[in-house]
C-alpha atoms as a PDB file:
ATOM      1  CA  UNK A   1     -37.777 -16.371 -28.011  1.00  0.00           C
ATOM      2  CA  UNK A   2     -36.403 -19.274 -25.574  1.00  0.00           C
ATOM      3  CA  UNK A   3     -36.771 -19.152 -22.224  1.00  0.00           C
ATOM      4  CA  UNK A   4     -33.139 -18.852 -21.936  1.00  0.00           C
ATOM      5  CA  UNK A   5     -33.379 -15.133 -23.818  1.00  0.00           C
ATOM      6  CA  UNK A   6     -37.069 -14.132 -21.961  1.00  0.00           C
ATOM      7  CA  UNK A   7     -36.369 -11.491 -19.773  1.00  0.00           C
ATOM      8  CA  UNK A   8     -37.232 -11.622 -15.959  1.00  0.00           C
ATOM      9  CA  UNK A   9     -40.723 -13.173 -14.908  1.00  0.00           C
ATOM     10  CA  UNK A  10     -42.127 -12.728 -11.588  1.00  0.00           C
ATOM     11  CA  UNK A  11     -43.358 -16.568 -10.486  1.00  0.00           C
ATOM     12  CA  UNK A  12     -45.041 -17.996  -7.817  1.00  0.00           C
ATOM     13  CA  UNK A  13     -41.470 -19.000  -6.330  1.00  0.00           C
ATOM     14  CA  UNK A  14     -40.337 -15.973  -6.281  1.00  0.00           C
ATOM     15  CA  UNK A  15     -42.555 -12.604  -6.200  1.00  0.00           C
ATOM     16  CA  UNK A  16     -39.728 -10.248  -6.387  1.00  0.00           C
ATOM     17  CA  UNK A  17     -37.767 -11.623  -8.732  1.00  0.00           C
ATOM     18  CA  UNK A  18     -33.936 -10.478  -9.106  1.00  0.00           C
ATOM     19  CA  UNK A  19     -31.722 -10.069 -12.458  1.00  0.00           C
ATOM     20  CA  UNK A  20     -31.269 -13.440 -14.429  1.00  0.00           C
ATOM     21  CA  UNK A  21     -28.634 -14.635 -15.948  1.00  0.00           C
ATOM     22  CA  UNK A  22     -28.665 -13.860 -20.376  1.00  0.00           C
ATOM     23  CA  UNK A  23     -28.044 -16.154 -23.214  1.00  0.00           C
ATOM     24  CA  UNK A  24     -26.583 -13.250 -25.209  1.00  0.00           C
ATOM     25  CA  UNK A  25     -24.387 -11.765 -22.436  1.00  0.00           C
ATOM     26  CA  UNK A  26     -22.319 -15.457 -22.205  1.00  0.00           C
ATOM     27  CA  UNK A  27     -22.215 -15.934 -25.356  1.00  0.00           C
ATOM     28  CA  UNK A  28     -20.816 -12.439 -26.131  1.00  0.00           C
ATOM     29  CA  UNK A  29     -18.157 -12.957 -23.138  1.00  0.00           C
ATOM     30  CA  UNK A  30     -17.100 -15.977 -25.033  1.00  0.00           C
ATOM     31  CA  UNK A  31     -16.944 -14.524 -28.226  1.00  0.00           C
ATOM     32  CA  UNK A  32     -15.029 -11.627 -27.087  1.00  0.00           C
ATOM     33  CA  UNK A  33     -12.155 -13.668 -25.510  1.00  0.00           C
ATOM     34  CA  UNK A  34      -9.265 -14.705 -27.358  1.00  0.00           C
ATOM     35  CA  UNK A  35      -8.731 -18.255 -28.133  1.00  0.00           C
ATOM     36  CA  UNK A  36      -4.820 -19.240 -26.311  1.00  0.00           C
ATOM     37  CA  UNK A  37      -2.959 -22.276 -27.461  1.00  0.00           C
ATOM     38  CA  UNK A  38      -0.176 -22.644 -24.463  1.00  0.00           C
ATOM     39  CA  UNK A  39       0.291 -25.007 -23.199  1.00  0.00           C
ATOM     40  CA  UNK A  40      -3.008 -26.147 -25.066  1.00  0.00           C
ATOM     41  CA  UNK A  41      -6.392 -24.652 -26.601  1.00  0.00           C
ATOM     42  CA  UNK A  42      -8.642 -22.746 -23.699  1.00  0.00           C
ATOM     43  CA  UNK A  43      -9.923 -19.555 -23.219  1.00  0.00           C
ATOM     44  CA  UNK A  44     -10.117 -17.448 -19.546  1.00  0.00           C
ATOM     45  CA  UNK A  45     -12.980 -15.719 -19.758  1.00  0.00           C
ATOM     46  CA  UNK A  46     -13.902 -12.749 -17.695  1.00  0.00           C
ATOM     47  CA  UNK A  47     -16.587 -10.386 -16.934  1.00  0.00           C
ATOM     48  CA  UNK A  48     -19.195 -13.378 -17.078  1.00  0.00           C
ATOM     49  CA  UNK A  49     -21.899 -11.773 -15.196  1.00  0.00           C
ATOM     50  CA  UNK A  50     -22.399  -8.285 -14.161  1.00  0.00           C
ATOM     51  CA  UNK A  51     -21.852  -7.035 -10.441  1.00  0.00           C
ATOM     52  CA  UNK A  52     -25.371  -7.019  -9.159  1.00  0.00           C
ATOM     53  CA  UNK A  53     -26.431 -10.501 -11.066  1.00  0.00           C
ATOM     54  CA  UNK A  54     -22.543 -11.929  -9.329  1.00  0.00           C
ATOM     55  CA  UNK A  55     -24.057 -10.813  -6.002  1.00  0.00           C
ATOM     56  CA  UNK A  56     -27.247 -12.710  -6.776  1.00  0.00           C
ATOM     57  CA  UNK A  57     -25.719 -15.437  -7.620  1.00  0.00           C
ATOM     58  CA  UNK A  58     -23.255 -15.868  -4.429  1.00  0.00           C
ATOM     59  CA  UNK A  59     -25.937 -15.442  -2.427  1.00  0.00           C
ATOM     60  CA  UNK A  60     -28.380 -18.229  -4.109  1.00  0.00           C
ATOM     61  CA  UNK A  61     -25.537 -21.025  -3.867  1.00  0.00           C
ATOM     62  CA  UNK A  62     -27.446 -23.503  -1.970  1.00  0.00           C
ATOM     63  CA  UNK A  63     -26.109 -24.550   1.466  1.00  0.00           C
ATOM     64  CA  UNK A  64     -23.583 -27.537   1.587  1.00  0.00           C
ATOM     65  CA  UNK A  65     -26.158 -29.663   3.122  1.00  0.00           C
ATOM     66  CA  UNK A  66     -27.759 -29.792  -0.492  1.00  0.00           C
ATOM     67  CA  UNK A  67     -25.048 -30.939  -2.297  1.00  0.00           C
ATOM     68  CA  UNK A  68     -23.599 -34.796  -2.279  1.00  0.00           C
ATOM     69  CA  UNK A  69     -20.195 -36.327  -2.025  1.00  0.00           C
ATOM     70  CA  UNK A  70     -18.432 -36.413  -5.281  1.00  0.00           C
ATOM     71  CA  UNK A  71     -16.047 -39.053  -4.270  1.00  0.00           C
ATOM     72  CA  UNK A  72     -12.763 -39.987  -6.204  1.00  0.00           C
ATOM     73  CA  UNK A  73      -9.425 -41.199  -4.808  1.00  0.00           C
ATOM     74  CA  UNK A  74      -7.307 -37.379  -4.683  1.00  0.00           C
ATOM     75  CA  UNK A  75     -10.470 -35.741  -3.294  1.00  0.00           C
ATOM     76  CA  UNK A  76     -10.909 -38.204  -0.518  1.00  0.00           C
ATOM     77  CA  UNK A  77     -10.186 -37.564   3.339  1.00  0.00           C
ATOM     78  CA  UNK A  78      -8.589 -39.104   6.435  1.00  0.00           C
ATOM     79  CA  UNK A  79     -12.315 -39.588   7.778  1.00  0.00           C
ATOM     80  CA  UNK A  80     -13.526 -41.450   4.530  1.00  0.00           C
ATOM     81  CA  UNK A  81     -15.488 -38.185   3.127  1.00  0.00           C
ATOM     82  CA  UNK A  82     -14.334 -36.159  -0.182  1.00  0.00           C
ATOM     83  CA  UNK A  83     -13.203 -33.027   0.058  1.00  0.00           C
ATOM     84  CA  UNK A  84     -15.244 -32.319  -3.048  1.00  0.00           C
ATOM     85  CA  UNK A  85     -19.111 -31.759  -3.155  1.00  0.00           C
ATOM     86  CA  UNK A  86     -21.805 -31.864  -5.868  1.00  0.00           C
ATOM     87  CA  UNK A  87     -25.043 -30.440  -6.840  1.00  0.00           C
ATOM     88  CA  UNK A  88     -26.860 -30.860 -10.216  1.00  0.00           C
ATOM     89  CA  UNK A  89     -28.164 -28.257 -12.449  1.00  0.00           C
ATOM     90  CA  UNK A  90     -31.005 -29.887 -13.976  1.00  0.00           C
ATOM     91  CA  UNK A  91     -34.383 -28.805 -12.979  1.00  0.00           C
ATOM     92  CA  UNK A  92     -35.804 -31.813 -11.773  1.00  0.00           C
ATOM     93  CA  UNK A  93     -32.805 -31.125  -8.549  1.00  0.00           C
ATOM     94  CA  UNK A  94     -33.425 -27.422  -8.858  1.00  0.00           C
ATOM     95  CA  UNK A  95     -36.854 -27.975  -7.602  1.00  0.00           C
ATOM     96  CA  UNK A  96     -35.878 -29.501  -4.465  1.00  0.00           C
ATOM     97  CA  UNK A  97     -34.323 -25.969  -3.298  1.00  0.00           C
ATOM     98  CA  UNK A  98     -35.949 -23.271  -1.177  1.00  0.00           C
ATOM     99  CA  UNK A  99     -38.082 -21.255  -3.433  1.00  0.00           C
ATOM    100  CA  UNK A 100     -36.163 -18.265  -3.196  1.00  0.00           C
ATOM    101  CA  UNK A 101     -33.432 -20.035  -5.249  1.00  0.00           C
ATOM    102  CA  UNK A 102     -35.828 -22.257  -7.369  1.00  0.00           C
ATOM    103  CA  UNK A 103     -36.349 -19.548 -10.110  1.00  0.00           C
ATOM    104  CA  UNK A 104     -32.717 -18.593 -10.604  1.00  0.00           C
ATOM    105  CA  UNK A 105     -31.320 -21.780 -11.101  1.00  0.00           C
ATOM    106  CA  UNK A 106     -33.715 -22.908 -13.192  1.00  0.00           C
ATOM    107  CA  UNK A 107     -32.800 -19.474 -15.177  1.00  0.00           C
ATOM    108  CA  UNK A 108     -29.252 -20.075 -15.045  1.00  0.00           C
ATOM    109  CA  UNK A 109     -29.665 -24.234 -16.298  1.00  0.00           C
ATOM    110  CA  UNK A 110     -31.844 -22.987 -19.106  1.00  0.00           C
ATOM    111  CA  UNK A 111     -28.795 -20.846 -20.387  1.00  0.00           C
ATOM    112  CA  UNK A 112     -26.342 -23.626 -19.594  1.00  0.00           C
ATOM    113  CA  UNK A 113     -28.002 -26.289 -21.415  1.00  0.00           C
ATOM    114  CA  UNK A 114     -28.785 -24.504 -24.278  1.00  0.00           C
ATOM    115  CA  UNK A 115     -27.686 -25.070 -27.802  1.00  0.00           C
ATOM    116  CA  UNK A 116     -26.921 -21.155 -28.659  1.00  0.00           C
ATOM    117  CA  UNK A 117     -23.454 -21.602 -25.953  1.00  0.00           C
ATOM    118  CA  UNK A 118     -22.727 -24.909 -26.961  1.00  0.00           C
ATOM    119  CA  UNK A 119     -22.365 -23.780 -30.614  1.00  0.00           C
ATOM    120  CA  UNK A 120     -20.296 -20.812 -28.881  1.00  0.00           C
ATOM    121  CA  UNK A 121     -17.821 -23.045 -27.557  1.00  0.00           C
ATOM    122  CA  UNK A 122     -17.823 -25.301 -30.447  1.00  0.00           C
ATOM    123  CA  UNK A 123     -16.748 -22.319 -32.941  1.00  0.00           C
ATOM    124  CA  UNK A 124     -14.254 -21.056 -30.499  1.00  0.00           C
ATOM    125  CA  UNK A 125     -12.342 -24.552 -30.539  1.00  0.00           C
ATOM    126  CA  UNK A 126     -13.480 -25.617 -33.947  1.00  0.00           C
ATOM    127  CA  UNK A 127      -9.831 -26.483 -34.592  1.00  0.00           C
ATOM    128  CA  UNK A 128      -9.021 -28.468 -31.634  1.00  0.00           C
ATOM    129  CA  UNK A 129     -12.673 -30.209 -32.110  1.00  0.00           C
ATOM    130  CA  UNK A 130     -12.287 -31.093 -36.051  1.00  0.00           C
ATOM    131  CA  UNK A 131      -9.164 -32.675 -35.292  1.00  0.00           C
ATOM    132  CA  UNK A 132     -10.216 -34.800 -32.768  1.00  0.00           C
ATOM    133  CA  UNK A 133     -13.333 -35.768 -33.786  1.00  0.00           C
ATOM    134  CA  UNK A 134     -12.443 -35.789 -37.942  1.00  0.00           C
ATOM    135  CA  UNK A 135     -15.784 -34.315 -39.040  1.00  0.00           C
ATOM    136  CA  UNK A 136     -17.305 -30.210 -38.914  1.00  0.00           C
ATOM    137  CA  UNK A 137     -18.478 -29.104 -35.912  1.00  0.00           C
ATOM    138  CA  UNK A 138     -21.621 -28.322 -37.602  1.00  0.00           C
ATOM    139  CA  UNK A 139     -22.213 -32.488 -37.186  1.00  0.00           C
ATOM    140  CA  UNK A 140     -21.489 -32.501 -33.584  1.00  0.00           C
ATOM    141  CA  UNK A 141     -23.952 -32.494 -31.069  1.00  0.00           C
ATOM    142  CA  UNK A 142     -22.412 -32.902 -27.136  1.00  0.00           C
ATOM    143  CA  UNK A 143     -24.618 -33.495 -23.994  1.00  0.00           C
ATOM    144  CA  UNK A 144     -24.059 -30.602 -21.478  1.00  0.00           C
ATOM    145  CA  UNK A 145     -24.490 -31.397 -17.905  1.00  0.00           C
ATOM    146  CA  UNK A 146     -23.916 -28.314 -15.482  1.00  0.00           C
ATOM    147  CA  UNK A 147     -23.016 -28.524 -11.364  1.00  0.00           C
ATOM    148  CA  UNK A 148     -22.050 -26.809  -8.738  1.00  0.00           C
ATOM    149  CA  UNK A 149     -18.977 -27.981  -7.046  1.00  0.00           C
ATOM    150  CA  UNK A 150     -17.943 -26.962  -3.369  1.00  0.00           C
ATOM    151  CA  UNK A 151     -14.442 -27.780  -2.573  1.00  0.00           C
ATOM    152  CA  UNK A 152     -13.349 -27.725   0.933  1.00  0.00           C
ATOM    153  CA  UNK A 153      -9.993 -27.559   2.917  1.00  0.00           C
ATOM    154  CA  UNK A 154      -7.769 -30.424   1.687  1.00  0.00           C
ATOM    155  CA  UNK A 155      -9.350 -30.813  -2.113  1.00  0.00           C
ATOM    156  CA  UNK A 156      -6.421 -31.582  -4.639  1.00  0.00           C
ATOM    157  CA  UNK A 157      -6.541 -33.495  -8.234  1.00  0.00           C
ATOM    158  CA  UNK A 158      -3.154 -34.280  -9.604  1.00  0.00           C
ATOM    159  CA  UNK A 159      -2.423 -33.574 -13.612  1.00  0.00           C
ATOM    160  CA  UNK A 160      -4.702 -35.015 -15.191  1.00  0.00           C
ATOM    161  CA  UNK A 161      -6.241 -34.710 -19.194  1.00  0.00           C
ATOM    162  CA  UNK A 162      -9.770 -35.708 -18.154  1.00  0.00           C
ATOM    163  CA  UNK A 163     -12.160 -38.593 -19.444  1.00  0.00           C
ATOM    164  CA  UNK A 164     -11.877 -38.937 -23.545  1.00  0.00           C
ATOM    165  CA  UNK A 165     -16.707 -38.925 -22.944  1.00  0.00           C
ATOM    166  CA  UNK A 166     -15.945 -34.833 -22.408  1.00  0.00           C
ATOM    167  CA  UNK A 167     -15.237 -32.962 -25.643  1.00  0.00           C
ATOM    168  CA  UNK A 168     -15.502 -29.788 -23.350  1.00  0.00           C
ATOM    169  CA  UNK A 169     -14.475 -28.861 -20.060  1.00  0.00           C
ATOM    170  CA  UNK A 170     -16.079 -25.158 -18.767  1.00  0.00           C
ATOM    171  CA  UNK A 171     -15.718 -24.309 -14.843  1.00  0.00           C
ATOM    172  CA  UNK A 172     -16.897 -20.916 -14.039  1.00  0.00           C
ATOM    173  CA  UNK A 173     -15.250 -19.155 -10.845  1.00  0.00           C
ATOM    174  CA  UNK A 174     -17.034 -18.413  -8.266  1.00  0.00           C
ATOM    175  CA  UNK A 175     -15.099 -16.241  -5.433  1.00  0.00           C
ATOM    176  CA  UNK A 176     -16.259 -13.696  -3.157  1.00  0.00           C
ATOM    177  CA  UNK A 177     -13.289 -11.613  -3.481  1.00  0.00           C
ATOM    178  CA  UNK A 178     -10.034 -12.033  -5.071  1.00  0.00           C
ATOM    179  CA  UNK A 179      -8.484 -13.218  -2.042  1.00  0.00           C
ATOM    180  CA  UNK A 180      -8.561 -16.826  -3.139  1.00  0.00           C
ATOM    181  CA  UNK A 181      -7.277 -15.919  -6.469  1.00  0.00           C
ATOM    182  CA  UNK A 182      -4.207 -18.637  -5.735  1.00  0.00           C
ATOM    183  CA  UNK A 183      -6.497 -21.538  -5.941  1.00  0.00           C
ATOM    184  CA  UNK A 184      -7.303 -21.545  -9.566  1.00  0.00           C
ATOM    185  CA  UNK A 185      -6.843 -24.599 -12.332  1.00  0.00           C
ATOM    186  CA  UNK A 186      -3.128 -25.318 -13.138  1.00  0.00           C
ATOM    187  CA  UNK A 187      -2.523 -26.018 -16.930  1.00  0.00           C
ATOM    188  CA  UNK A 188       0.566 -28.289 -17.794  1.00  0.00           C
ATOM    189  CA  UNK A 189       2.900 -28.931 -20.861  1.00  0.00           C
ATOM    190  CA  UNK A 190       3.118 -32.915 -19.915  1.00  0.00           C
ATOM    191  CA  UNK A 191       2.022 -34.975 -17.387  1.00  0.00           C
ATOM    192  CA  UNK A 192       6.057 -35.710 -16.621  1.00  0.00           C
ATOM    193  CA  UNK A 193       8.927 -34.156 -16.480  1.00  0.00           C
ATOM    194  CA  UNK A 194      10.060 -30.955 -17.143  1.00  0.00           C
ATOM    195  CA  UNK A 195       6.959 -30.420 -19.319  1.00  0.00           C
ATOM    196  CA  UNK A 196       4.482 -30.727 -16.050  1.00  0.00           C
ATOM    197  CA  UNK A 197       6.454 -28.013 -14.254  1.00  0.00           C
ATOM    198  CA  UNK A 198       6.088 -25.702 -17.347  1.00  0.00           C
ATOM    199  CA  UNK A 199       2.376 -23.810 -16.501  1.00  0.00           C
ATOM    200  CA  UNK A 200      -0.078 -21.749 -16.452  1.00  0.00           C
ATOM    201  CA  UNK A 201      -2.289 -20.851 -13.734  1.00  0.00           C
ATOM    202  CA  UNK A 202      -5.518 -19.839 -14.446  1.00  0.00           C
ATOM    203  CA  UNK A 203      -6.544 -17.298 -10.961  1.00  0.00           C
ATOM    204  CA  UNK A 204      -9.850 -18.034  -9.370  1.00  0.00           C
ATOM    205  CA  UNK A 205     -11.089 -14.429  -9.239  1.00  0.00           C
ATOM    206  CA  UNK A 206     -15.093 -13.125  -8.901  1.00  0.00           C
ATOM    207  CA  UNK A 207     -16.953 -13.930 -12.165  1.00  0.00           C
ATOM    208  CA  UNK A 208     -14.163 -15.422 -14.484  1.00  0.00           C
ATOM    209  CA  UNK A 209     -13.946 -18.772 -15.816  1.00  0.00           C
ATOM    210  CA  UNK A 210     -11.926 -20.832 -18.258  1.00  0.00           C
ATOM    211  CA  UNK A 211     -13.001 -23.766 -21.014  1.00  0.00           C
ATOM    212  CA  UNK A 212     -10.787 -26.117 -22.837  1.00  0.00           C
ATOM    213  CA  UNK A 213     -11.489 -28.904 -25.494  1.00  0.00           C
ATOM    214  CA  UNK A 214     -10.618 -32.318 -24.533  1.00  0.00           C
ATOM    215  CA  UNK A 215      -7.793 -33.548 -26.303  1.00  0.00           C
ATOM    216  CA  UNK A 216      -5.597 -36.477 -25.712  1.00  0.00           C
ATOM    217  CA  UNK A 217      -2.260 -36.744 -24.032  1.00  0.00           C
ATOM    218  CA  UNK A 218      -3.001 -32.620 -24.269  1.00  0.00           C
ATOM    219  CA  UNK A 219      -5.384 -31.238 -21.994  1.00  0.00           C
ATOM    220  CA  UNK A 220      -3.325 -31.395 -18.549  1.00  0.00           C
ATOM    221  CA  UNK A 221      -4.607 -29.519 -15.773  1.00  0.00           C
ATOM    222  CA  UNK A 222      -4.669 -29.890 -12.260  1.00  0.00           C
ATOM    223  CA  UNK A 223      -5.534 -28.258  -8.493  1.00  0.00           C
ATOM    224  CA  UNK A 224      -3.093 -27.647  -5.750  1.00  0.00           C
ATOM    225  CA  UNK A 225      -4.179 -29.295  -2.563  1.00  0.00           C
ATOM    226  CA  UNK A 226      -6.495 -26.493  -0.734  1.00  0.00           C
ATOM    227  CA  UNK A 227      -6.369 -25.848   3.362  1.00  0.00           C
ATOM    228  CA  UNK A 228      -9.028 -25.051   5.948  1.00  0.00           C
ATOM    229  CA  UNK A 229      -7.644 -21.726   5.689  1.00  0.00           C
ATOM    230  CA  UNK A 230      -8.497 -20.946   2.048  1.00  0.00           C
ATOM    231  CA  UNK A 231     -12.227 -21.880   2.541  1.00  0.00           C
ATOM    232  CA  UNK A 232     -14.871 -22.936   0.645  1.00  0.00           C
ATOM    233  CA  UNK A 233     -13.478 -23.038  -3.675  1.00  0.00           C
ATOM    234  CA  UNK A 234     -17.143 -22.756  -4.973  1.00  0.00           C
ATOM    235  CA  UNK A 235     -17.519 -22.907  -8.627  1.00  0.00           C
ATOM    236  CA  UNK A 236     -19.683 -24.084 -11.617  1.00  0.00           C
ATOM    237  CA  UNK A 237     -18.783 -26.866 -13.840  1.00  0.00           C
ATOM    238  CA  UNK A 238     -20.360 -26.929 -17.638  1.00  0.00           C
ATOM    239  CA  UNK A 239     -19.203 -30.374 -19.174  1.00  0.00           C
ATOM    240  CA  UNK A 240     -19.852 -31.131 -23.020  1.00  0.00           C
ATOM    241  CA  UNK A 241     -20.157 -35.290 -23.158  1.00  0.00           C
ATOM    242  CA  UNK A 242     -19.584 -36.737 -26.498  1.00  0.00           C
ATOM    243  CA  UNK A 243     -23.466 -38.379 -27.299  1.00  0.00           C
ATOM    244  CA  UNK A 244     -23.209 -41.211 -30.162  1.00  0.00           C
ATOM    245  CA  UNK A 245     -26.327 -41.020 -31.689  1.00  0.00           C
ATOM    246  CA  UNK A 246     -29.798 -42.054 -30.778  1.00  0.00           C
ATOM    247  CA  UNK A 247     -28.130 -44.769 -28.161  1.00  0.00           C
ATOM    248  CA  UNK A 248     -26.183 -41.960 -26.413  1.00  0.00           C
ATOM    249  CA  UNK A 249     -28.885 -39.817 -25.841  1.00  0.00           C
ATOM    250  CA  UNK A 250     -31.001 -42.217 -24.348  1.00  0.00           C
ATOM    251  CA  UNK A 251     -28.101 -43.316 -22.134  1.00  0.00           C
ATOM    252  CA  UNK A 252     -27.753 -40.035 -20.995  1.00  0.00           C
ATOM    253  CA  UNK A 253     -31.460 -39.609 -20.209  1.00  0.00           C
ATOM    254  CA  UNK A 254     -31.532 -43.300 -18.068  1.00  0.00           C
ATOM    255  CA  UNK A 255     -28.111 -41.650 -16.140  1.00  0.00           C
ATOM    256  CA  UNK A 256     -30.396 -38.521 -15.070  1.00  0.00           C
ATOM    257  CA  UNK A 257     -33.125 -40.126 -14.400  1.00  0.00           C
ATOM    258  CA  UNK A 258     -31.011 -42.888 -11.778  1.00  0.00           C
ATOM    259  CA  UNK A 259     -29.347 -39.279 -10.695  1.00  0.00           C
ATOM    260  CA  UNK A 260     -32.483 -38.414  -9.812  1.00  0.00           C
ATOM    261  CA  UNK A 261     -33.077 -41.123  -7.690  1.00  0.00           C
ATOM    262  CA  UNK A 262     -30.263 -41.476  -6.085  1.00  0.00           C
ATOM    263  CA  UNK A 263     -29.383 -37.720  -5.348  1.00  0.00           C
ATOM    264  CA  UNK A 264     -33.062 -36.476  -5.195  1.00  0.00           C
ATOM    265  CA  UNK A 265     -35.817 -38.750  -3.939  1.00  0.00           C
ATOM    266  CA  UNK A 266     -33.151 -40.397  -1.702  1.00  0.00           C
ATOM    267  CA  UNK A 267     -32.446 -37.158   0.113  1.00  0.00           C
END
């Protein structure tokens, strides 16, 4: 059994420990939800995590003071800040938290960066993935790298098809309520034309989610420009990196490590 199927375990970070997040229960949600092809391949998933476990999880978002500035041009502000904020899932940052949150996350990351859901998401876009990548998915190994992400008032990213180093884009949802349902991910025909103003909105409701493969001059999607009024747009980002062999991984080991550094130690 892997620690991301072991049931709860009391620890010395947390005595009373509350309901963890399950391996089997994400997969099944994905495996459940239909595959949709318009405008292009992604699922929106829903029912992710029970009530309670939701609840848990809400309350266990660390405070924005945790998280650093993810800074790119649309997300930037008139006082030289980004709108958009970032914290790491990996448990080297996880241990930095109170320890009242220390043994969920560290739950939660186990289940994120496992191999059982990334071979869940690979069968569900097996199609879209052999394409791209011209071999079986059964020969493709991606490097997941989960995050929170807070947004706040004046976030916005334009359309967009994302970096051709993701094979697989996965944001979970993370609302109180369904009052912010209006600021979900927009999904576009085209980047131009009449083809960007044919979409699909995605609606950011309590425990839902969508994933995508990355494909080329396919994958569109984009985020209206968010106000003070709307809040905090708290979600979870799972992102499959395409990792070329023995020189990939160890890339992607010297980037977490620096992450470390720079996002950890520093603070």
């Amino acid at each position: 059994m892997t620690d991301a199927q072991a049931g709860p375990q009391a620890t010395a970070d947390s005595p009373a420990l509350p309901s963890l997040p399950r391996l089997d229960d994400l997969v099944g949600a994905i495996e459940a939800t239909p595959l949709v092809s318009t405008p292009f391949d992604h699922l929106y998933m829903e029912r992710l995590f029970a009530e309670p476990l939701y609840r848990q999880l809400l309350d266990r978002l660390p405070a924005t003071r945790r998280y650093r500035e993810f800074r790119h041009g649309q997300a930037m502000q008139a006082d030289g800040h980004s709108a958009r904020r970032k914290f790491y899932l990996y448990p080297e940052h996880i241990m930095l938290l109170p320890a009242e949150q220390r043994a969920f996350w560290r739950r939660l990351s186990s289940v994120l960066r496992s191999q059982e859901l990334q071979d869940a998401f690979k069968r569900k876009f097996r199609g879209a993935l052999e394409r791209r990548f011209g071999r079986s998915i059964d020969r493709l190994t991606f490097h997941p790298v989960p995050m929170l992400l807070r947004d706040l008032g004046g976030y916005r990213i334009g359309i967009h098809g994302d970096s051709l180093n993701k094979a697989i884009t996965v944001q979970f949802y993370l609302p109180r309520d369904d009052a912010q349902s209006h600021l979900g991910t927009i999904l576009h025909e085209g980047r131009n034309g009449d083809a960007a103003l044919r979409t699909t909105t995605l609606k950011f409701r309590p425990a839902t989610g969508y994933a995508f493969p990355v494909v080329y001059h396919e994958s569109w999607h984009s985020v209206a420009r968010t106000s003070d009024a709307d809040g905090e747009r708290n979600t979870l980002m799972l992102t499959y990196y395409v990792q070329a062999g023995l020189f990939g991984r160890l890339l992607h080991r010297l980037k977490r490590a620096w992450l470390f550094v720079v996002y950890g130690v520093r603070r």
